[in-house]
N, C-alpha and C. Protein backbone atom coordinates (compact mmCIF):
# COMPACT_ATOMS: atom_id res chain seq x y z
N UNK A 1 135.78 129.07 51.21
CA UNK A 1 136.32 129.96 52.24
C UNK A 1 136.81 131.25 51.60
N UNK A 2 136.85 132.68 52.42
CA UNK A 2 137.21 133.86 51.66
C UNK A 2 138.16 133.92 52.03
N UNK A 3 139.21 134.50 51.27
CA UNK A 3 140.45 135.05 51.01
C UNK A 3 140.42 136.22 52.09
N UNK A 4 141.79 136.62 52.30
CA UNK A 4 142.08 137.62 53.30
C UNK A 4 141.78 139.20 52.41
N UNK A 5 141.86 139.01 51.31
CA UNK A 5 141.39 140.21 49.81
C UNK A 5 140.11 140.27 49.82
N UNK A 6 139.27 139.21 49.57
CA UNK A 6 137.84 139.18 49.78
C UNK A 6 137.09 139.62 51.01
N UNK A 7 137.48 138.93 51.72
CA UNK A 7 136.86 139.59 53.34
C UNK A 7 137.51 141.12 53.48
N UNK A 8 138.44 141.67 53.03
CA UNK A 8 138.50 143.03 53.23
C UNK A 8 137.77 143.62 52.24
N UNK A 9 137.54 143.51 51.24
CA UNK A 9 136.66 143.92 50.05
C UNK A 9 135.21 143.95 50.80
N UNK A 10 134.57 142.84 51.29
CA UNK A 10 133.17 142.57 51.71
C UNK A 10 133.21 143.70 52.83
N UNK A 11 134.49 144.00 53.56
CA UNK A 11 134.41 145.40 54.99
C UNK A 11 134.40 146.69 54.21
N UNK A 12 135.05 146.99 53.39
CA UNK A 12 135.29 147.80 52.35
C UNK A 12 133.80 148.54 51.87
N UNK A 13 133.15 147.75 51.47
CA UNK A 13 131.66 148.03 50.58
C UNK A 13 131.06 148.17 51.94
N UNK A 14 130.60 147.60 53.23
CA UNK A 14 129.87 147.61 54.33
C UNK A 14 130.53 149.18 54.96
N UNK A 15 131.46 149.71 54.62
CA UNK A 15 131.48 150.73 55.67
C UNK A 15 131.44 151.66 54.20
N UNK A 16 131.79 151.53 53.13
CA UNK A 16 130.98 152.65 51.99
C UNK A 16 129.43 152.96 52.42
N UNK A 17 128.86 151.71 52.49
CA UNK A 17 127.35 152.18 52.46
C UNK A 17 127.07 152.92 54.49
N UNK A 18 127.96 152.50 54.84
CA UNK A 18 127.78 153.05 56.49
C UNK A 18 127.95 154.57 56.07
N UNK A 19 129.17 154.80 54.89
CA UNK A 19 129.55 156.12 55.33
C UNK A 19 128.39 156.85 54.22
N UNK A 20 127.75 156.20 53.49
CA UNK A 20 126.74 156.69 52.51
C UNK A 20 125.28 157.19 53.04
N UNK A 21 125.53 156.32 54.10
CA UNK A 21 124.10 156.75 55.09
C UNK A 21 123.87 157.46 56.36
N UNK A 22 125.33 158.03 56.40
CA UNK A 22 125.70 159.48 56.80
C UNK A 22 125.95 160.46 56.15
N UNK A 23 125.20 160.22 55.12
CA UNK A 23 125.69 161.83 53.89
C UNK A 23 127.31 161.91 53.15
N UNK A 24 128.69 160.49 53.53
CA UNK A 24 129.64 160.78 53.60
C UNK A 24 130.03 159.66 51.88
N UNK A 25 131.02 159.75 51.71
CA UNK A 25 131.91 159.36 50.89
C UNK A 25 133.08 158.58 51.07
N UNK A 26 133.37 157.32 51.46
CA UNK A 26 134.35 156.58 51.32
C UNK A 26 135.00 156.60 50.29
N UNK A 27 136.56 156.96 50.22
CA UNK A 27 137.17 156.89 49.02
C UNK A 27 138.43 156.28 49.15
N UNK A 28 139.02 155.76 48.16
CA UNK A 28 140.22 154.90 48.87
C UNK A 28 141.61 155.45 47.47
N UNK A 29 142.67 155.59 47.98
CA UNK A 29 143.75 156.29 47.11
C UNK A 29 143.82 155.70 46.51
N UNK A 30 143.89 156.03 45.03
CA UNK A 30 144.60 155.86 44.21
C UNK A 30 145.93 155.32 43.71
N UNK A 31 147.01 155.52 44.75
CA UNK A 31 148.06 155.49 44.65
C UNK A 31 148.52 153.88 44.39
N UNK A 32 149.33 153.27 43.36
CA UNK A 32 149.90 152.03 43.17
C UNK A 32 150.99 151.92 43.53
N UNK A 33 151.81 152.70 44.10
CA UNK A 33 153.40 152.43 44.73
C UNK A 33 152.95 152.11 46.32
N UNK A 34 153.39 151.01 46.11
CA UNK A 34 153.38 150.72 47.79
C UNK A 34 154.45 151.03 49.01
N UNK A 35 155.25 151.99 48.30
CA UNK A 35 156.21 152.97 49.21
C UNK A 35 155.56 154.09 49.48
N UNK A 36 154.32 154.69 48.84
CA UNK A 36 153.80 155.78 48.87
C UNK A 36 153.01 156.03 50.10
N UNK A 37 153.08 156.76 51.08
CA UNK A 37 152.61 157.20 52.53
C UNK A 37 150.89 157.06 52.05
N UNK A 38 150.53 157.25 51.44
CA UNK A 38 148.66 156.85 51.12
C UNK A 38 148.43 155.57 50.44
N UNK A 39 149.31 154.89 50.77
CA UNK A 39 148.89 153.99 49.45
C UNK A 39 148.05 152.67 50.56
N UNK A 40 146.92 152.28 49.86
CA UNK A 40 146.31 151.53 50.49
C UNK A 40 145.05 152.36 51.46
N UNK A 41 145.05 153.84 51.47
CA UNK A 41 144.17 154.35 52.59
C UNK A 41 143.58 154.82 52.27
N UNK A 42 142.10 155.43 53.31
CA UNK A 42 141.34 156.14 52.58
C UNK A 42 141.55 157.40 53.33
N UNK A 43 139.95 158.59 53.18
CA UNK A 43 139.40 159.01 53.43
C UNK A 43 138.10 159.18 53.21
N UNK A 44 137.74 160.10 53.99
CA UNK A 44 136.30 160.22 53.89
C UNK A 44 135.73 161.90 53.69
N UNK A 45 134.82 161.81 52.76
CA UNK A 45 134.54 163.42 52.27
C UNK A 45 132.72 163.37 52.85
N UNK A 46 132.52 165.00 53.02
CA UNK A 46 130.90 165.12 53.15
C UNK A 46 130.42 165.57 51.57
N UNK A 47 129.15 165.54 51.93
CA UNK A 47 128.62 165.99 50.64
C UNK A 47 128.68 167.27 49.50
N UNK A 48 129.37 168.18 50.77
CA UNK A 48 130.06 169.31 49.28
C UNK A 48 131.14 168.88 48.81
N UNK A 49 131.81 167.66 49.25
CA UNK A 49 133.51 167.50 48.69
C UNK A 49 134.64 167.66 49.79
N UNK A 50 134.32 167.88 50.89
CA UNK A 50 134.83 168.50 51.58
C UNK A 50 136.02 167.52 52.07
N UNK A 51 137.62 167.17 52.35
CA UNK A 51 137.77 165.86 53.12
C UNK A 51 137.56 166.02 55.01
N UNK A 52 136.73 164.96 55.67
CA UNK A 52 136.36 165.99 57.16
C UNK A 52 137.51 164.94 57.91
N UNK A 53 137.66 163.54 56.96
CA UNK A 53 138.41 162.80 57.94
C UNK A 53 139.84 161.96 57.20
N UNK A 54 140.58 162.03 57.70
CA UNK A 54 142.12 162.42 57.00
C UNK A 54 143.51 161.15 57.85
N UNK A 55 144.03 160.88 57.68
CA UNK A 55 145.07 160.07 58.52
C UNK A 55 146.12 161.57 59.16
N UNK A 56 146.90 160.94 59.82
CA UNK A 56 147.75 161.79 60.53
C UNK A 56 148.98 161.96 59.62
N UNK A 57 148.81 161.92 58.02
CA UNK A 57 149.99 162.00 57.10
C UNK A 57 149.97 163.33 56.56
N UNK A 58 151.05 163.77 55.73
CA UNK A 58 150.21 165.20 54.75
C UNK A 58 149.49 164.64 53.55
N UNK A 59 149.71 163.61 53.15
CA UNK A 59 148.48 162.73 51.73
C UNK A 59 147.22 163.52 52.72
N UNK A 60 146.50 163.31 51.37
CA UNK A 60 145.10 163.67 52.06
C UNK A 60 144.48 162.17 51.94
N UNK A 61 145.30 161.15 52.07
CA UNK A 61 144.35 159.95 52.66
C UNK A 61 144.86 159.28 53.84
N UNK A 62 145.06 158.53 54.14
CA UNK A 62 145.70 158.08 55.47
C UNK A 62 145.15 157.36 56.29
N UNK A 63 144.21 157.26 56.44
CA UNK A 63 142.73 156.61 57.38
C UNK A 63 143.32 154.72 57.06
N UNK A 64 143.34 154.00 57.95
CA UNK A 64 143.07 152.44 57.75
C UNK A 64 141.73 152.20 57.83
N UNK A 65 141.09 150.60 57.09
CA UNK A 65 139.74 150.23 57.56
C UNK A 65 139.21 150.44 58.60
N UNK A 66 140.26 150.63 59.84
CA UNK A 66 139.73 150.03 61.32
C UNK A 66 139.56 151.65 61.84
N UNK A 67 140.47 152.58 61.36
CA UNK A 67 140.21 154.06 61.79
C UNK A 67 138.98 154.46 60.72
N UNK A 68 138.69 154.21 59.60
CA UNK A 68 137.28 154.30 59.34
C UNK A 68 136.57 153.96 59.50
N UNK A 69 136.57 152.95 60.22
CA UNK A 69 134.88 151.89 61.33
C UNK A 69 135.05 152.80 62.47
N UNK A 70 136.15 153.53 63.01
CA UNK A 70 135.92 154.39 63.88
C UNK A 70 135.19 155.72 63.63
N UNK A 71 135.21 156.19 62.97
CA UNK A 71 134.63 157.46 62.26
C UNK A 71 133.64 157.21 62.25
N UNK A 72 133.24 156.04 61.67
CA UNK A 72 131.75 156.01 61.41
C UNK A 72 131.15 155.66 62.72
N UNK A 73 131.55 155.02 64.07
CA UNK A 73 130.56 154.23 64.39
C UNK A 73 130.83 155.41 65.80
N UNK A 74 131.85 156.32 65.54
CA UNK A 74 132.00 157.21 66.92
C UNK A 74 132.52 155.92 68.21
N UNK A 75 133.02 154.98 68.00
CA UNK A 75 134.02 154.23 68.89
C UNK A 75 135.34 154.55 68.63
């Protein structure tokens, strides 16, 4: 049986390659303090670098899994 780490890992890689086959970039912060307003989130960049999709924080990451299955799937 998968772990609650694993099954987010396996959503993780499935919406990289979603956002890869829109020209886009899944990227997920960096950040290791888990007090830190990005920590745990992503965004998403186009192909010049650009970030087009952002959380509602000033980090430039912010996005959860479930607001990046939104991005991608336009639901």
């Amino acid at each position: 049986m998968a772990t609650a780490d694993s099954a987010t890992k396996v959503r993780e890689n499935r919406l990289r390659r979603a956002a890869r086959r829109q020209g886009l970039t899944l990227e997920k912060s960096r950040s290791r303090d888990p007090k830190a307003l990005d920590f745990g989130t992503y965004h998403l960049r186009d192909e010049s670098g650009k970030v087009i999709a952002k959380g509602g924080t000033r980090a430039a990451y912010g996005l959860s899994l479930d607001q990046v299955e939104e991005q991608l799937t336009g639901n």
